[in-house]
PDB file of N, CA and C in Angstrom:
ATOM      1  N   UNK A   1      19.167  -8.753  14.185  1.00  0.00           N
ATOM      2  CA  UNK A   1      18.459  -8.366  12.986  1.00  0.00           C
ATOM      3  C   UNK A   1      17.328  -7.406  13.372  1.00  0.00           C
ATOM      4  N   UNK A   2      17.289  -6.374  12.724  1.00  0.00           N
ATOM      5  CA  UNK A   2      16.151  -5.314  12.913  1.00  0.00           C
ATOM      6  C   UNK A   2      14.512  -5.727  12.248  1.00  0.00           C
ATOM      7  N   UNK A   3      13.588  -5.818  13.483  1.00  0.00           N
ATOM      8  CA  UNK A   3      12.273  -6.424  12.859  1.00  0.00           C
ATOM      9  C   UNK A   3      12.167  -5.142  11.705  1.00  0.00           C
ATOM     10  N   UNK A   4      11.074  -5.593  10.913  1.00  0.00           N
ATOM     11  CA  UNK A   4      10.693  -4.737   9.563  1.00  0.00           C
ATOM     12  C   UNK A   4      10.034  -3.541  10.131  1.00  0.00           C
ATOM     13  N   UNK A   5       9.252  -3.758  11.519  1.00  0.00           N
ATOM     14  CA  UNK A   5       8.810  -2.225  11.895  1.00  0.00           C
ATOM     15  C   UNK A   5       9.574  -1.774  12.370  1.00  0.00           C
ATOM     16  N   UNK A   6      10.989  -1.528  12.939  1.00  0.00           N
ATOM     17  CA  UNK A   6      11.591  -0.935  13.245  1.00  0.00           C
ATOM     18  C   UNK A   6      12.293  -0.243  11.979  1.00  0.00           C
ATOM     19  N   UNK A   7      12.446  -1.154  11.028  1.00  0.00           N
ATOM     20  CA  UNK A   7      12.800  -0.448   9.788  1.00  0.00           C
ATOM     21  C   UNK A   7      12.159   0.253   8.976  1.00  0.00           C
ATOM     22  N   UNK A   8      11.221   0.132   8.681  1.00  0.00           N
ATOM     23  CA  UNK A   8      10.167   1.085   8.247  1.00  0.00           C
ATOM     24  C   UNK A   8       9.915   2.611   9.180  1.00  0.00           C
ATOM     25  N   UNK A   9      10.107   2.228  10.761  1.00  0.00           N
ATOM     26  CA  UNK A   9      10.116   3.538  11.147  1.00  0.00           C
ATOM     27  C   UNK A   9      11.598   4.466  11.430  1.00  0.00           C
ATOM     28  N   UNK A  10      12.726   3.743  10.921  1.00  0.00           N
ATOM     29  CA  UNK A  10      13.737   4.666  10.814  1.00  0.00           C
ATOM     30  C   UNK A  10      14.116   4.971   9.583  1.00  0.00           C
ATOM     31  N   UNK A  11      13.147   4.425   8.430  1.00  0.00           N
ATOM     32  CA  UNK A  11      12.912   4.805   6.652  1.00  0.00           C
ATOM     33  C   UNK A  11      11.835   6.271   7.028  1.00  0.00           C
ATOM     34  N   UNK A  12      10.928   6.060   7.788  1.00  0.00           N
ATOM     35  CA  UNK A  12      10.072   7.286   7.789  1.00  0.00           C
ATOM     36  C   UNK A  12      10.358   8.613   8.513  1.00  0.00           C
ATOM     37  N   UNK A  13      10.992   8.054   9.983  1.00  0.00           N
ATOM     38  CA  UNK A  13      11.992   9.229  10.077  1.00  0.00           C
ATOM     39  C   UNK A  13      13.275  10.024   9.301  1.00  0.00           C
ATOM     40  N   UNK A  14      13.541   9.050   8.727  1.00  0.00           N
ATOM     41  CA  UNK A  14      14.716   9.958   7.811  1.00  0.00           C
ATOM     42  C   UNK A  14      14.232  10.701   6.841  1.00  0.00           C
ATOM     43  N   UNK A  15      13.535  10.160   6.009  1.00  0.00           N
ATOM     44  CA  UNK A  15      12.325  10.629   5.208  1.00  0.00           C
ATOM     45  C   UNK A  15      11.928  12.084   5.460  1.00  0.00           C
ATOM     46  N   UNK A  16      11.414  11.974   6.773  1.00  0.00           N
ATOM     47  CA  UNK A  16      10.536  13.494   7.714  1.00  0.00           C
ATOM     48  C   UNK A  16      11.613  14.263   7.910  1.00  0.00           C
ATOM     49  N   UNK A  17      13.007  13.655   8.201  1.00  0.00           N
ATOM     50  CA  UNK A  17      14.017  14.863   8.832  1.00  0.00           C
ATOM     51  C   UNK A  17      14.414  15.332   7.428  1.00  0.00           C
ATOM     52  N   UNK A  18      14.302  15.003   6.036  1.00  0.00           N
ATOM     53  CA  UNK A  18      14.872  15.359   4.532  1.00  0.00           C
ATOM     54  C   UNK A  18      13.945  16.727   4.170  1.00  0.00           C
ATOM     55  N   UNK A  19      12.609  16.687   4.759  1.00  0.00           N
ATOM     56  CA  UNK A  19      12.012  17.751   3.988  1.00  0.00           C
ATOM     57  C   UNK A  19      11.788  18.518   4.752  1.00  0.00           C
ATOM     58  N   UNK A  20      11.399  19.915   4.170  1.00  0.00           N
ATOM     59  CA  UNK A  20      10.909  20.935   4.982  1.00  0.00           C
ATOM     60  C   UNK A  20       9.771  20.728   5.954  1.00  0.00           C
ATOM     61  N   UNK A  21      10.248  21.377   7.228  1.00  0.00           N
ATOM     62  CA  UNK A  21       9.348  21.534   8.663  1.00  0.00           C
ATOM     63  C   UNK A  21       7.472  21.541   8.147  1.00  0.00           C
ATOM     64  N   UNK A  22       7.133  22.553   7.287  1.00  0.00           N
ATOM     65  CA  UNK A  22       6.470  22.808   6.909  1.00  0.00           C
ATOM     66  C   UNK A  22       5.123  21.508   6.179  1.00  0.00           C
ATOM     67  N   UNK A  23       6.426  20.768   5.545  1.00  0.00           N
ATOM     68  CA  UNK A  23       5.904  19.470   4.621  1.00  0.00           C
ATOM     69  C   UNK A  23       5.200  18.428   5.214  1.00  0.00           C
ATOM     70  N   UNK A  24       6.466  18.466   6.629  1.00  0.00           N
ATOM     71  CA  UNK A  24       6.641  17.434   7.660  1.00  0.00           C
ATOM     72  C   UNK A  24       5.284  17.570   8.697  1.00  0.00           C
ATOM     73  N   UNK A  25       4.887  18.528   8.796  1.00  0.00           N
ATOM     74  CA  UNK A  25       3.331  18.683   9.650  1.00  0.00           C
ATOM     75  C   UNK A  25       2.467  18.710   9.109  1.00  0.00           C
ATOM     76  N   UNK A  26       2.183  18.792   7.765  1.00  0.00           N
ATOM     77  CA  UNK A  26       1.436  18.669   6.848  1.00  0.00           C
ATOM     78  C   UNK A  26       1.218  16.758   6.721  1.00  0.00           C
ATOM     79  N   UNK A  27       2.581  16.062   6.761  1.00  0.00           N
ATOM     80  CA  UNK A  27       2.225  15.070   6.273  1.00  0.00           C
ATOM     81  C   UNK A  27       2.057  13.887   7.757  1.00  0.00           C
ATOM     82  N   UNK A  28       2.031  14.829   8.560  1.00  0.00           N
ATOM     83  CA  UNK A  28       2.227  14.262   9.803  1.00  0.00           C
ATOM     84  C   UNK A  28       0.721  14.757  10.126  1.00  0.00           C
ATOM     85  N   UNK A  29      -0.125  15.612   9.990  1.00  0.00           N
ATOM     86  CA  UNK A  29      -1.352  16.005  10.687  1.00  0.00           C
ATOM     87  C   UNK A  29      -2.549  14.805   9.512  1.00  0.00           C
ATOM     88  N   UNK A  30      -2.016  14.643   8.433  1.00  0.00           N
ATOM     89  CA  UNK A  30      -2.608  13.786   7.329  1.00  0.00           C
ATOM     90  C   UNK A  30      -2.518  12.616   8.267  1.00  0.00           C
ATOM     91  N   UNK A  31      -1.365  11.704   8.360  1.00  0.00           N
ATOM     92  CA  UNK A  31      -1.294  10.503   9.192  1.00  0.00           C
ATOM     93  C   UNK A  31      -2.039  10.306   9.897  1.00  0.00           C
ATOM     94  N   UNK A  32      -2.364  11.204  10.673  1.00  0.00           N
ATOM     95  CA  UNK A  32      -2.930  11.306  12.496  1.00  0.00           C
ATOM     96  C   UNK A  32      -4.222  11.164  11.919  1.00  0.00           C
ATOM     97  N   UNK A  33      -4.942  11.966  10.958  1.00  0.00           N
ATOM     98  CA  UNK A  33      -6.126  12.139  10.327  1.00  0.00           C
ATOM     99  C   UNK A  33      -6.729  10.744   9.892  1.00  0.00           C
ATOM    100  N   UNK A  34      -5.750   9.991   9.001  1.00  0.00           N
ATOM    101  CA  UNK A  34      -6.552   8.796   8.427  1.00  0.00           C
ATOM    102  C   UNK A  34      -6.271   7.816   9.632  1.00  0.00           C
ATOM    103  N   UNK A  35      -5.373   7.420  10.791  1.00  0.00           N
ATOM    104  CA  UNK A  35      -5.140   6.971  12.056  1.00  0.00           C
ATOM    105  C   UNK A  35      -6.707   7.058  12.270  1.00  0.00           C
ATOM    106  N   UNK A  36      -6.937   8.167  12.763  1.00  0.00           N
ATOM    107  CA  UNK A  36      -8.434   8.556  13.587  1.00  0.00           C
ATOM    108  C   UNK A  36      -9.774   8.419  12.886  1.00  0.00           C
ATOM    109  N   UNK A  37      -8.926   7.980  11.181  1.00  0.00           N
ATOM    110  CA  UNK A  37     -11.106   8.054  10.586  1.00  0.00           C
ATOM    111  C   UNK A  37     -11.752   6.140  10.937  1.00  0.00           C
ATOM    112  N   UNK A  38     -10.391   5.218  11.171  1.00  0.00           N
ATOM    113  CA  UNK A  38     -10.852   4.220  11.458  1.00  0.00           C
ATOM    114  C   UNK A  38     -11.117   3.172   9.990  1.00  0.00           C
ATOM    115  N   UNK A  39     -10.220   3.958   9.431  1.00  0.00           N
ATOM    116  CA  UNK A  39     -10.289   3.029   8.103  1.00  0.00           C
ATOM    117  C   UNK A  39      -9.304   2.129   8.541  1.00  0.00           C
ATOM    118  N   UNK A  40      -8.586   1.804   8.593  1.00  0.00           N
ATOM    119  CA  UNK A  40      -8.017   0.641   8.871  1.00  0.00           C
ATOM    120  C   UNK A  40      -8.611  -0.746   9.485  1.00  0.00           C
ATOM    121  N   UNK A  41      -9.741  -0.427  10.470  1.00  0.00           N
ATOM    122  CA  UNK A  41     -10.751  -1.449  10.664  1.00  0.00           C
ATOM    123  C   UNK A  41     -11.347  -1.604   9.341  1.00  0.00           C
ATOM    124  N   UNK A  42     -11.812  -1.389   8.591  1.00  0.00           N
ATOM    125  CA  UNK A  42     -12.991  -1.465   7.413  1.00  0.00           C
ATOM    126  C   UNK A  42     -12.008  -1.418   6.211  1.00  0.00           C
ATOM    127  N   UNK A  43     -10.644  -2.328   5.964  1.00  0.00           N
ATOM    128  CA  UNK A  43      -9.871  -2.346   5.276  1.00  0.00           C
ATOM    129  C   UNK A  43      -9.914  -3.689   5.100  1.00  0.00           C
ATOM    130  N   UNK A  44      -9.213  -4.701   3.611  1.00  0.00           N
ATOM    131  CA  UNK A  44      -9.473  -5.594   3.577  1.00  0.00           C
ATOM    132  C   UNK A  44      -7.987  -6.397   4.418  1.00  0.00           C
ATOM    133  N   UNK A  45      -8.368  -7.800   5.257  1.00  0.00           N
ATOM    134  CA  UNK A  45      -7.387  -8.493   6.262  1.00  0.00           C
ATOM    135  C   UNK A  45      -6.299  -9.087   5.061  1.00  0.00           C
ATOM    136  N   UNK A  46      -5.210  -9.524   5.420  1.00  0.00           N
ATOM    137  CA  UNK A  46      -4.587 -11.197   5.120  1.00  0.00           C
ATOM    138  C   UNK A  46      -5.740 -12.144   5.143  1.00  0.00           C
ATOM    139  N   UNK A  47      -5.913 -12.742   3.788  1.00  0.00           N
ATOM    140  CA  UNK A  47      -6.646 -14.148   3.806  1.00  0.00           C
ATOM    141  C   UNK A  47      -8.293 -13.617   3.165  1.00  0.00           C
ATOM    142  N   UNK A  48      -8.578 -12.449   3.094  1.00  0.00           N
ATOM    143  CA  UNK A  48     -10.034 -12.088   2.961  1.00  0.00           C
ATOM    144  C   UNK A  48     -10.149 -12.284   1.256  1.00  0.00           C
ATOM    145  N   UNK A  49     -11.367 -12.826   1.276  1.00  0.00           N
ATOM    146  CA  UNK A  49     -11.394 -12.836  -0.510  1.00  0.00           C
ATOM    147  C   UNK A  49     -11.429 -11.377  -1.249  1.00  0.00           C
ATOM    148  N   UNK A  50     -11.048 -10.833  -2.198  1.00  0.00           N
ATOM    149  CA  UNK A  50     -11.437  -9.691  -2.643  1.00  0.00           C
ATOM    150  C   UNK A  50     -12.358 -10.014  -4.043  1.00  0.00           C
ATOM    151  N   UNK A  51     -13.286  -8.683  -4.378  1.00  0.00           N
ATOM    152  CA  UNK A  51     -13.732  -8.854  -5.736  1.00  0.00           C
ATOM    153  C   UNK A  51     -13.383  -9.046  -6.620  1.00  0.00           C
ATOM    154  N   UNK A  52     -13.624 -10.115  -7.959  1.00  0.00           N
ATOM    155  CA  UNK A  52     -13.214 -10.394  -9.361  1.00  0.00           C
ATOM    156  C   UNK A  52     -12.544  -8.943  -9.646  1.00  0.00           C
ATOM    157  N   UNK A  53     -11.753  -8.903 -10.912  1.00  0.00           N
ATOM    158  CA  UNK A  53     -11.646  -7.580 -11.585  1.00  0.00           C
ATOM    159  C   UNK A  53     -10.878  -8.339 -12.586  1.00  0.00           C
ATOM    160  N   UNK A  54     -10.800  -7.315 -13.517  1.00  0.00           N
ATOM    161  CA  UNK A  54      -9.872  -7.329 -14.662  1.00  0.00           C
ATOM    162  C   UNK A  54      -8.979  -6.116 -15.290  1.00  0.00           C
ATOM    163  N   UNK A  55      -8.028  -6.581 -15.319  1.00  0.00           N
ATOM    164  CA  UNK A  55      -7.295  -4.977 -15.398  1.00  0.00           C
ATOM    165  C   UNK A  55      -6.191  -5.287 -16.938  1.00  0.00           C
ATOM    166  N   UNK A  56      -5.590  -4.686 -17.607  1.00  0.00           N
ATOM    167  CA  UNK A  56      -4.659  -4.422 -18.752  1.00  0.00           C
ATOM    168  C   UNK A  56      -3.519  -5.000 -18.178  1.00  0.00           C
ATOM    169  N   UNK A  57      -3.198  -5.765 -18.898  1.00  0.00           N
ATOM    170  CA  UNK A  57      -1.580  -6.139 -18.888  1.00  0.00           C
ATOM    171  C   UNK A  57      -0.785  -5.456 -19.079  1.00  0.00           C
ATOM    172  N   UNK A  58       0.208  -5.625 -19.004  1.00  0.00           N
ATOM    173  CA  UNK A  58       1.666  -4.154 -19.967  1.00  0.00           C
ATOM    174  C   UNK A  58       1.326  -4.483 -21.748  1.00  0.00           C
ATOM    175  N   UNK A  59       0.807  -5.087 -22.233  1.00  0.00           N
ATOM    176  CA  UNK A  59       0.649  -5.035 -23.679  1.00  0.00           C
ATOM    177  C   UNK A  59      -1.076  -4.834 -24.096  1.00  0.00           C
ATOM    178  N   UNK A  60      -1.279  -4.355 -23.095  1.00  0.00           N
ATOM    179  CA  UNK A  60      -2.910  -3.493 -22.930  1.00  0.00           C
ATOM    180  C   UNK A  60      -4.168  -4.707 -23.245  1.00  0.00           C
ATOM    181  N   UNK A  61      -3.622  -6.305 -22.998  1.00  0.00           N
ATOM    182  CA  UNK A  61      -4.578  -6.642 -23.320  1.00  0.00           C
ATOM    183  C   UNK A  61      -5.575  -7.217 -21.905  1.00  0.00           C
ATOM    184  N   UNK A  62      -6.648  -7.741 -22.099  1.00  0.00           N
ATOM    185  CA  UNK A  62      -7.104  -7.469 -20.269  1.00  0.00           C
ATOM    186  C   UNK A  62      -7.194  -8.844 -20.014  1.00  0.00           C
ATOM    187  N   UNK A  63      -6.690  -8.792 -18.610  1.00  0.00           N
ATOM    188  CA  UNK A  63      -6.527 -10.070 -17.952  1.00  0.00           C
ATOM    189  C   UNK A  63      -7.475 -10.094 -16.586  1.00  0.00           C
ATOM    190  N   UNK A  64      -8.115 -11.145 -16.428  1.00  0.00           N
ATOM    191  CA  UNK A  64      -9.100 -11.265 -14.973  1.00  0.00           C
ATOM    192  C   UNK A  64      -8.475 -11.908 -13.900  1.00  0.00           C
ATOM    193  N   UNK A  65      -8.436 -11.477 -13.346  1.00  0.00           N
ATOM    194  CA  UNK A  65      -8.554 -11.990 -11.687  1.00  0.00           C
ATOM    195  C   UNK A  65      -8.852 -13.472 -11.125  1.00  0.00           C
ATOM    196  N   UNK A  66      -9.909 -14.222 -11.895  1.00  0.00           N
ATOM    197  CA  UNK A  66     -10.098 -15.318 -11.909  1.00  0.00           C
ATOM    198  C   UNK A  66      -9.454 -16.353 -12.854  1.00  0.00           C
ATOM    199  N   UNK A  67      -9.148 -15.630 -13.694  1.00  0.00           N
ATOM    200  CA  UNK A  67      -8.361 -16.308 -14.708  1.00  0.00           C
ATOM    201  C   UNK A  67      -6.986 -16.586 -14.162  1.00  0.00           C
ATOM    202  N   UNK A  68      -6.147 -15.997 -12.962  1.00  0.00           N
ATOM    203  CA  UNK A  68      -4.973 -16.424 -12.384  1.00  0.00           C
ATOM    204  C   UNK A  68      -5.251 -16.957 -11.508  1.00  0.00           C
ATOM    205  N   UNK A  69      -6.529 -17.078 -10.902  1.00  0.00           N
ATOM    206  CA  UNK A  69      -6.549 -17.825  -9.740  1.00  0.00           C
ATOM    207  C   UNK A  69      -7.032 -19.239 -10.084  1.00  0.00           C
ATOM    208  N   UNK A  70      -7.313 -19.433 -11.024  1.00  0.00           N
ATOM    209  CA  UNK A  70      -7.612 -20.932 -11.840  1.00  0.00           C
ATOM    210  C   UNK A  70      -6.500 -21.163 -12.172  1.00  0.00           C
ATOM    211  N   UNK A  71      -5.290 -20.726 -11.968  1.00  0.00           N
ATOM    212  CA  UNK A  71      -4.015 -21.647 -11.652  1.00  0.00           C
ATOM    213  C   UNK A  71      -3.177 -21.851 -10.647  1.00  0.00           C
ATOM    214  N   UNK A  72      -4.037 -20.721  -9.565  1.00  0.00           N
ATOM    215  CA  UNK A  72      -3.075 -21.514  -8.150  1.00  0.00           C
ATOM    216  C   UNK A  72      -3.409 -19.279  -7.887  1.00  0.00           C
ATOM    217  N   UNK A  73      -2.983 -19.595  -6.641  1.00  0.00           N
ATOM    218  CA  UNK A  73      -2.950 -18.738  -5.828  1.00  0.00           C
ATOM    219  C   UNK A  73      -2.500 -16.917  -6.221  1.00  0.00           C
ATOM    220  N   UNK A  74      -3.272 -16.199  -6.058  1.00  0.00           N
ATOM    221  CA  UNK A  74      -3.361 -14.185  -6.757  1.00  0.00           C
ATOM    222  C   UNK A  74      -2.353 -13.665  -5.487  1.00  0.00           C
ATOM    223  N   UNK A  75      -1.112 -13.237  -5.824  1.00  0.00           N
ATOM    224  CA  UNK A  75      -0.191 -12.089  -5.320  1.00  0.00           C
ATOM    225  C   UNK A  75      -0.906 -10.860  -6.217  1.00  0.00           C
ATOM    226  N   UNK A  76      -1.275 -10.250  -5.266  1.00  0.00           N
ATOM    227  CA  UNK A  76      -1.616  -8.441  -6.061  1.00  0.00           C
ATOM    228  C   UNK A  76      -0.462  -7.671  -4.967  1.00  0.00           C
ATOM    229  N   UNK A  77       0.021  -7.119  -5.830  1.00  0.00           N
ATOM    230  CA  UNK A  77       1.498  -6.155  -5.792  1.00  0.00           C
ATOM    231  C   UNK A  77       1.130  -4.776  -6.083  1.00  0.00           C
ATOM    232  N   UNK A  78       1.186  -3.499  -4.911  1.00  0.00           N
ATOM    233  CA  UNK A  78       0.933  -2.125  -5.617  1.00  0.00           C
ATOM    234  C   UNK A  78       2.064  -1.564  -5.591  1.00  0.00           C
ATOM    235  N   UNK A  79       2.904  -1.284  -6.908  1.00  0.00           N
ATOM    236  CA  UNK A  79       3.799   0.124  -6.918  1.00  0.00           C
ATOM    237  C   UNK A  79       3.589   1.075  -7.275  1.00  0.00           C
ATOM    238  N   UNK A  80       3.860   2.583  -5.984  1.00  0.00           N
ATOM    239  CA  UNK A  80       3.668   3.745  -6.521  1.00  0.00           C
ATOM    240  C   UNK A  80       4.537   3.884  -7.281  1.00  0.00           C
ATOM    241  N   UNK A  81       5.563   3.731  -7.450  1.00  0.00           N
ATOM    242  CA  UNK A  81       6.587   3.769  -8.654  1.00  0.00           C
ATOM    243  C   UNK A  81       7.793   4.842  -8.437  1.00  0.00           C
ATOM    244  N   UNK A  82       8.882   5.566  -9.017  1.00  0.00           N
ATOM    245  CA  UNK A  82       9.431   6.742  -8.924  1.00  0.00           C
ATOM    246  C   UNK A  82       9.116   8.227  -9.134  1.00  0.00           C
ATOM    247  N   UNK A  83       7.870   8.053 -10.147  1.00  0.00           N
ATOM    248  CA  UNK A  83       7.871   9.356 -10.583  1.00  0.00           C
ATOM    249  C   UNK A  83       6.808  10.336  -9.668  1.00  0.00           C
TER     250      UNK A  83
END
């Protein structure tokens, strides 16, 4: 079975070999860039509490952060989506 980083880095190579040379150093000198600013130290861990918030549901009405965690445990999920 292929660990998930090995899969993720033959999703990103294929990825890099699909677009133009041009795209590909562009999005490759970006990488290297946020690699080296050291954000990834000063990012939040597994297990770290994050701040309250409240954000819109899909029927726009607003839901808090604390309000799901007063029933058991917050999965926050980001999709960039297709478009």
């Amino acid at each position: 079975m292929m660990k998930l980083q090995d899969e993720l880095q033959e999703i990103r190579d294929n990825f890099m070999q699909s677009i133009p040379p041009e795209t590909a150093d562009i999005m490759t000198g970006s990488m290297k860039e946020i690699a080296e600013s050291g954000i990834s130290e000063r990012v939040r861990k597994t297990g770290d509490r994050a701040p309250g918030f409240s954000l819109p549901d899909v029927y726009g009405t607003m839901v808090s952060s604390q309000e799901f965690l007063s029933r058991g445990p917050l999965v926050i999920s980001f999709y960039r989506g297709g478009w």
